[in-house]
Protein backbone atom coordinates (compact mmCIF):
# COMPACT_ATOMS: atom_id res chain seq x y z
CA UNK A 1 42.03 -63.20 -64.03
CA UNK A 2 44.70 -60.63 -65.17
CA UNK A 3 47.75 -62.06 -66.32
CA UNK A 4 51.19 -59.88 -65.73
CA UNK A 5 53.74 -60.26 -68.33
CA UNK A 6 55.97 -63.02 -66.70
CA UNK A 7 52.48 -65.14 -66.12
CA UNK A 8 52.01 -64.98 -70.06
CA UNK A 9 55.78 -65.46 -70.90
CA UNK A 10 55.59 -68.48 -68.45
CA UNK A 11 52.93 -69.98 -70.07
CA UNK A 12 53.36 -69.33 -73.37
CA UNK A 13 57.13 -70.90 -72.83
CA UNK A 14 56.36 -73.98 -71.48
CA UNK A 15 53.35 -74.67 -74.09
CA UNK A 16 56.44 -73.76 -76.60
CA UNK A 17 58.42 -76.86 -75.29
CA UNK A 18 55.54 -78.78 -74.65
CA UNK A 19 53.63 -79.26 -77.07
CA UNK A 20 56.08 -81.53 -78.89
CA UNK A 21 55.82 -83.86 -75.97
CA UNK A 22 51.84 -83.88 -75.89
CA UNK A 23 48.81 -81.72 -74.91
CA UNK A 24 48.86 -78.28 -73.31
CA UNK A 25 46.05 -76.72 -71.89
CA UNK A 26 46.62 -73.02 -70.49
CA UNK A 27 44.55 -71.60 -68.41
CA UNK A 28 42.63 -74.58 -66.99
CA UNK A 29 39.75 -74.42 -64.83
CA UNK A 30 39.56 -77.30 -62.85
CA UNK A 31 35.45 -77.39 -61.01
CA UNK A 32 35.90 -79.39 -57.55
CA UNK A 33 33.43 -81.29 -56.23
CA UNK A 34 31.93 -79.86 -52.92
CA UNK A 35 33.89 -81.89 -50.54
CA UNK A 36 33.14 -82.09 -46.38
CA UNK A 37 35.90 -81.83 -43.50
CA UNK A 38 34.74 -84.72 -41.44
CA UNK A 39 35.25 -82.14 -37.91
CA UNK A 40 36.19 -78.71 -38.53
CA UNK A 41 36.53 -77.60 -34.52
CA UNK A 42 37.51 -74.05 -33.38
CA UNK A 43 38.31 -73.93 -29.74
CA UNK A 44 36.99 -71.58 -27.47
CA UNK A 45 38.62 -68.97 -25.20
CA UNK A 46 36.07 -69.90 -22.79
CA UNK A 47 36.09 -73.67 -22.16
CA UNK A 48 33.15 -75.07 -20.50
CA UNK A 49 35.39 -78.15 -19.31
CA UNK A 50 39.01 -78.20 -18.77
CA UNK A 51 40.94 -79.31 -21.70
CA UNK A 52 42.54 -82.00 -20.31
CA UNK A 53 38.87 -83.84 -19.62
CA UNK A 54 39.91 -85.11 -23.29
CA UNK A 55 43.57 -85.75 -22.60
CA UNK A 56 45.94 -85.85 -25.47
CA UNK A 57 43.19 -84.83 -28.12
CA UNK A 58 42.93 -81.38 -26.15
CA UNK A 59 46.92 -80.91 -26.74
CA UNK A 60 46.48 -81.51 -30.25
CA UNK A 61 43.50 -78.98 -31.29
CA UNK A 62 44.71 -75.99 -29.82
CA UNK A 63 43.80 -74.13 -32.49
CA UNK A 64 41.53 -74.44 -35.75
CA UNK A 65 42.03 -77.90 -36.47
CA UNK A 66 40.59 -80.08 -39.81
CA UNK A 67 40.00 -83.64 -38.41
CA UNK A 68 39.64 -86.38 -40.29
CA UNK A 69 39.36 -89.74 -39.13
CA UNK A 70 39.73 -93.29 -40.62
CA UNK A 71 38.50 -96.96 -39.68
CA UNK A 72 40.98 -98.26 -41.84
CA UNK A 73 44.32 -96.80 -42.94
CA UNK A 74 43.67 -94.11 -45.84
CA UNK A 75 46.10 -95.05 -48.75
CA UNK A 76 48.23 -92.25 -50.23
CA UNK A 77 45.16 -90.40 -52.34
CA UNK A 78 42.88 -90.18 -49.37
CA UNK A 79 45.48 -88.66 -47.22
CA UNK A 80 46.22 -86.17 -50.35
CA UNK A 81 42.49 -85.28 -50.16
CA UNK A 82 42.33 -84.82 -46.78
CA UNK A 83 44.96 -81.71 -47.77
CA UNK A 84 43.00 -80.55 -50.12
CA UNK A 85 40.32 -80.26 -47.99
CA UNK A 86 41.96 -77.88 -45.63
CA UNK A 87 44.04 -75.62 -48.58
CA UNK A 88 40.55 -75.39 -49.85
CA UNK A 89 39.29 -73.88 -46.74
CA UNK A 90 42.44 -71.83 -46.52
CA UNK A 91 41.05 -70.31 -49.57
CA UNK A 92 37.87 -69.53 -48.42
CA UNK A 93 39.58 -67.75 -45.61
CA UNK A 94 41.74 -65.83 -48.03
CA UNK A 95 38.91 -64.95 -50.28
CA UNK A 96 36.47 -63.53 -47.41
CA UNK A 97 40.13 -61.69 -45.99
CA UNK A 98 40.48 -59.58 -49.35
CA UNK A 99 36.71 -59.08 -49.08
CA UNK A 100 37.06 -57.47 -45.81
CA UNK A 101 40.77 -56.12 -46.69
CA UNK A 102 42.21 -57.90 -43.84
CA UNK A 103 45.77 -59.68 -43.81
CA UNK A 104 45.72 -63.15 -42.89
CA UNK A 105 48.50 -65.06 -39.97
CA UNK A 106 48.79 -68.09 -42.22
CA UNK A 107 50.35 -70.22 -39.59
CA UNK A 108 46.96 -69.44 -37.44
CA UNK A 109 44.88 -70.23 -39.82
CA UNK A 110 44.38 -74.39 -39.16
CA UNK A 111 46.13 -77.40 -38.93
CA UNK A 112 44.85 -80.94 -40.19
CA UNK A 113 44.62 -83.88 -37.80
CA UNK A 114 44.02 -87.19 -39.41
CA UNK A 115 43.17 -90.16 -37.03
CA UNK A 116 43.77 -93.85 -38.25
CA UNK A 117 43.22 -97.30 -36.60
CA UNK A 118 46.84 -98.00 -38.28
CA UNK A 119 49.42 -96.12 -39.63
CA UNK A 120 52.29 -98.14 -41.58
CA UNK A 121 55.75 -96.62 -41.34
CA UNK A 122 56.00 -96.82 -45.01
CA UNK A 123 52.72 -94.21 -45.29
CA UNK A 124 54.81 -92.13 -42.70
CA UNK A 125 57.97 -92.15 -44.96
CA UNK A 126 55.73 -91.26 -47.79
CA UNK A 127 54.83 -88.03 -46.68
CA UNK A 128 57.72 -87.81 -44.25
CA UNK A 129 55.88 -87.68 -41.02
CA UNK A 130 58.22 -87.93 -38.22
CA UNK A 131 56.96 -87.77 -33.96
CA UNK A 132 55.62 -84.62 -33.36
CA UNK A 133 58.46 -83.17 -30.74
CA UNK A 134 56.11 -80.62 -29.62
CA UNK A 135 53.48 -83.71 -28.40
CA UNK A 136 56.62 -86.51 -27.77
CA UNK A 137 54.17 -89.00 -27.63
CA UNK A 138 54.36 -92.31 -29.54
CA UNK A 139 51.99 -92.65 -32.15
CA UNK A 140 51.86 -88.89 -32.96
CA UNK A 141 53.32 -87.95 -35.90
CA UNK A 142 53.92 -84.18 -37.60
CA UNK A 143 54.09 -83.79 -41.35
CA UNK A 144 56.45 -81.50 -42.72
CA UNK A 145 55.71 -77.82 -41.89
CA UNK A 146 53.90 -76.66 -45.19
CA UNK A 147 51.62 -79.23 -44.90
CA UNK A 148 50.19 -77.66 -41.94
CA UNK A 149 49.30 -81.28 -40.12
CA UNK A 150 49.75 -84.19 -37.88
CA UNK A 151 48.53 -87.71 -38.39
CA UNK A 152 47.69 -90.04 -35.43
CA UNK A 153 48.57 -93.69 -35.36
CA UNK A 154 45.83 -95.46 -32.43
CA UNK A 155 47.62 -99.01 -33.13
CA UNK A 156 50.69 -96.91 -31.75
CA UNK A 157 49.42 -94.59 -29.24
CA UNK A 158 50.79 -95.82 -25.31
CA UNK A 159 48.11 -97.21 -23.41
CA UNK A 160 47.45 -94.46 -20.96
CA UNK A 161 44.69 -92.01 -19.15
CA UNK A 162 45.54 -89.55 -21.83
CA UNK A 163 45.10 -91.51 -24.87
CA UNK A 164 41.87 -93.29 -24.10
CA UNK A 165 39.56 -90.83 -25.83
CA UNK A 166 41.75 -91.44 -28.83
CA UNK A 167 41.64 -95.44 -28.47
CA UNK A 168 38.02 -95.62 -28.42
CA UNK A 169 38.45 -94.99 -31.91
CA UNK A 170 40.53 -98.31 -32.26
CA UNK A 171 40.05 -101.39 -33.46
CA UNK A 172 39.99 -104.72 -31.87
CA UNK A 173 41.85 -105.30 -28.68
CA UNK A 174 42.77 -101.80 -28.29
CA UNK A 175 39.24 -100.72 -29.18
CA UNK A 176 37.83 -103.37 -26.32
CA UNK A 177 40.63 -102.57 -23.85
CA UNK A 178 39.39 -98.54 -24.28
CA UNK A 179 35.82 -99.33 -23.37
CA UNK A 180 36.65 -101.69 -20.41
CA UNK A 181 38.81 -98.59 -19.06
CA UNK A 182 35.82 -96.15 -20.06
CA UNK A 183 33.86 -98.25 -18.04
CA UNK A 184 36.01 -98.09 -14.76
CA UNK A 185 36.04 -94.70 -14.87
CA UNK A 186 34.19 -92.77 -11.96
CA UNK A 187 30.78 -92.33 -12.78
CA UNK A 188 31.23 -88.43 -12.32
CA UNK A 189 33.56 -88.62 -14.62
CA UNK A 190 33.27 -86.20 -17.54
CA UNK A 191 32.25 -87.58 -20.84
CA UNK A 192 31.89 -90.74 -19.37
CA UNK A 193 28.02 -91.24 -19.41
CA UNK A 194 27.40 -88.96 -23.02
CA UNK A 195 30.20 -91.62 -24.73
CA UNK A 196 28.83 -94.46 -23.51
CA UNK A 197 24.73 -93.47 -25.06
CA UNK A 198 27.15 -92.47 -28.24
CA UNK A 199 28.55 -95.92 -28.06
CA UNK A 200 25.28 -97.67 -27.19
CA UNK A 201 23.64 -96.15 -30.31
CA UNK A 202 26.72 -97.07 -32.51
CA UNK A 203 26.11 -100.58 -31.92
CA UNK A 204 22.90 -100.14 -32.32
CA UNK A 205 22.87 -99.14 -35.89
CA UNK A 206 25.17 -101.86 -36.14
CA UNK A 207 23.32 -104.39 -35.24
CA UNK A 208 20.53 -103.26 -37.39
CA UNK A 209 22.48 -103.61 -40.39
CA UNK A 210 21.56 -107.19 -42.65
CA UNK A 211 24.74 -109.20 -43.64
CA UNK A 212 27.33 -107.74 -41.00
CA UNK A 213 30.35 -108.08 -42.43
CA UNK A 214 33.45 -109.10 -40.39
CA UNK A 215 34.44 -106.09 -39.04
CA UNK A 216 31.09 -104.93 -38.02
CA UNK A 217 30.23 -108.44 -35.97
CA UNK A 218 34.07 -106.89 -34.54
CA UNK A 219 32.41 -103.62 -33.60
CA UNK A 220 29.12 -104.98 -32.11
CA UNK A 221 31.55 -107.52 -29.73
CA UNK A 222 33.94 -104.52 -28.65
CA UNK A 223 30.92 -102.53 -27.94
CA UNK A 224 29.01 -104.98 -25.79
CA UNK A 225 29.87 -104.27 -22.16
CA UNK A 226 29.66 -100.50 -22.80
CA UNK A 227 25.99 -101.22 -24.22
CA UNK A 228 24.75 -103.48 -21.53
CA UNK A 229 26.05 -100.56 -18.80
CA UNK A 230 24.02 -97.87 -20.50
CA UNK A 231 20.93 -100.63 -21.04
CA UNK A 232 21.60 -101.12 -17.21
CA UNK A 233 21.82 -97.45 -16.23
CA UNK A 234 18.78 -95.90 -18.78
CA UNK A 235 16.74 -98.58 -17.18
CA UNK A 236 17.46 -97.64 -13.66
CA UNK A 237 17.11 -94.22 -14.61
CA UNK A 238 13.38 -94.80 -16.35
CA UNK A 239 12.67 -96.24 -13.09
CA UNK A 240 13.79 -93.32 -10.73
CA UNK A 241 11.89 -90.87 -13.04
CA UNK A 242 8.84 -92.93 -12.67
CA UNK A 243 8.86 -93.36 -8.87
CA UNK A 244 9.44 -89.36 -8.92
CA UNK A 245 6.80 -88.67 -11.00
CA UNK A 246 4.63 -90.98 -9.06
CA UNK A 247 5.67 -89.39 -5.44
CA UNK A 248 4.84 -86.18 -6.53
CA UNK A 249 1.60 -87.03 -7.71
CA UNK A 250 0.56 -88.71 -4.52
CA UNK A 251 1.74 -86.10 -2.45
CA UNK A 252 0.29 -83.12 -4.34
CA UNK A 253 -3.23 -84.89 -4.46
CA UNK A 254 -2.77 -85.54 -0.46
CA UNK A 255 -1.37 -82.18 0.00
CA UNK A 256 -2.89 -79.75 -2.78
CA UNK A 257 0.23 -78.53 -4.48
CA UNK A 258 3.22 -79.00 -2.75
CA UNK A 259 6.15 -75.78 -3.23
CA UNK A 260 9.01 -76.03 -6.07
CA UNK A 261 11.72 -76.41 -3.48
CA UNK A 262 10.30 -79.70 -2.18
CA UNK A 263 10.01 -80.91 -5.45
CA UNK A 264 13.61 -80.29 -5.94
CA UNK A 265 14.93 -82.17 -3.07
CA UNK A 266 12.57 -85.02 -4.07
CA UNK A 267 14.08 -85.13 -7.37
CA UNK A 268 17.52 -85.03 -6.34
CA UNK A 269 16.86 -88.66 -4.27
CA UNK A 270 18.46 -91.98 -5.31
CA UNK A 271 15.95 -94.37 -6.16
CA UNK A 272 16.87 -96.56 -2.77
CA UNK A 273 15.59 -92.87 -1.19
CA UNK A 274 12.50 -92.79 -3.30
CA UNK A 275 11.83 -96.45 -2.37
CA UNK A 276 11.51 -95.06 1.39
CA UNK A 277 9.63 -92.14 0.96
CA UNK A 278 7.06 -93.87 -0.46
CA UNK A 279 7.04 -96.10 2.45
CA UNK A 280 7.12 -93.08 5.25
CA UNK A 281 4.78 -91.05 3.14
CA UNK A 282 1.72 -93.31 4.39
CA UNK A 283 2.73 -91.88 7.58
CA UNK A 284 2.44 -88.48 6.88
CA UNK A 285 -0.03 -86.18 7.98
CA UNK A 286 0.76 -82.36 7.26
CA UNK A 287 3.43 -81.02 4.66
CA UNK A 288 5.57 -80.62 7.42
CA UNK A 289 6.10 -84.60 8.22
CA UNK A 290 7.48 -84.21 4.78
CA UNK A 291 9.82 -81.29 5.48
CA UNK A 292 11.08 -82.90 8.50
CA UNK A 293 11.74 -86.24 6.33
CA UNK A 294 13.56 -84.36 3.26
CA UNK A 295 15.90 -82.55 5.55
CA UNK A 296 16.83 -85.96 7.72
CA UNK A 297 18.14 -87.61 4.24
CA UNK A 298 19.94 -84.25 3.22
């Protein structure tokens, strides 16, 4: 790297009333290790779901956001990495910018999100993290602006529709109050069923695990009515798959082959529906009979 006169007078200087005091090292290279940003999301101009499906979390990735997220509270050093992290991929941006001789919008660039169980305020006076007035939510709190960042309390969040896909990621009662209101959520509801097979297969791996500690026996409790729905529901749904598959395999050998919009409408039955098609279908005595009985349940 060139170095312009007031870089070598700099340097030279301060090695000149340093070196009394102990070692100097100019020039330094310092190797990082290759480090990974636990989520790095970009949103989309295109959503396929409306951002509030995910409540507060949509309001707080609005742009290119580093997320990192903690069971316990990171002390000062993690939370100093988790910088690092994003400058260093702030760099990479830079560095592929002069490549392509582009300017860069620094304040577009990314923000970092970290997500904690627990936040102390003496953490938040540390780095001098105050609520985030854009958000004015409890719980949510910016650090100053050339840190580029927020940092989420979950012990501290309000207990409300908005924050729930946040307080999954609790512990304890907060965690287990999160999952009962998953759980009472409309089945239609988006996310709903995909977080509640994520769930199932974190307690899974849990469980798995020899000599649970404390915390994980915690996890496997909070996690318990959420599993035994999904047990419940992947059941029920083997078992409407298999009386499909088995309809349709009587009816094409009765029938010959029996056209792709009939199979449709058989596959879009409940399994109470299947249950009484197969009774009616000993009935049946042309294709039409079924027709006739598809369109009276439609």
């Amino acid at each position: 790297m060139t170095r312009t006169p007031h870089d070598n007078f700099a340097k030279d200087f301060l090695e000149e009333l340093l070196s009394p005091l102990g070692k100097v090292e100019i020039s330094r290279e310092v190797t990082d290790e290759a480090r990974q940003i636990d989520v790095l999301f970009s949103p989309s101009s295109t959503p396929t779901l409306p951002p509030e499906s995910i409540g507060l979390l949509a309001k707080l990735v609005t742009q290119t956001s580093s997320i990192e997220i903690f069971r316990n509270q990171p002390n000062l050093f993690q939370v100093l990495m988790c910088a690092n992290k994003l400058y260093s991929y702030f760099a990479e941006l830079n560095r592929q910018a002069k490549r392509e001789n582009v300017s860069l919008d620094v304040e577009s660039l990314g923000r970092l999100l970290i997500i904690s169980t627990t936040v102390s305020q003496d953490l938040l006076d540390t780095f001098g993290a105050t609520i985030n007035p854009a958000i004015d939510c409890s719980g949510v709190y910016s650090f100053p602006k050339g840190w580029f960042g927020s940092i989420i309390a979950i012990n501290k969040l309000p207990v409300t529709k908005e924050t729930l896909w946040l307080r999954i990621l609790g512990k304890g009662q907060i965690q287990r109050r999160a999952v009962d209101e998953l759980l009472a959520l409309p089945n239609t509801s988006e996310h709903k069923e995909n977080t509640l097979r994520l769930i199932a297969n974190w307690r899974i791996i849990t469980i798995k695990q020899t000599n649970l500690i404390e915390e994980d026996q915690e996890i496997v409790m909070n996690l318990s009515t959420a599993y035994v729905e999904w047990e419940q529901k992947t059941l029920e749904q083997g078992r409407q798959e298999g009386e499909k598959r088995l309809i349709i395999r009587q009816i094409n050998k009765r029938f010959d082959v029996i056209p792709d919009a009939l199979v449709e409408q058989i596959h879009q039955l409940s399994i109470e529906q299947l249950e009484l098609l197969s009774e009616a279908f000993l009935d049946f005595s042309t294709i039409t009979d079924l027709e006739q009985w598809l369109e009276n349940r439609t």
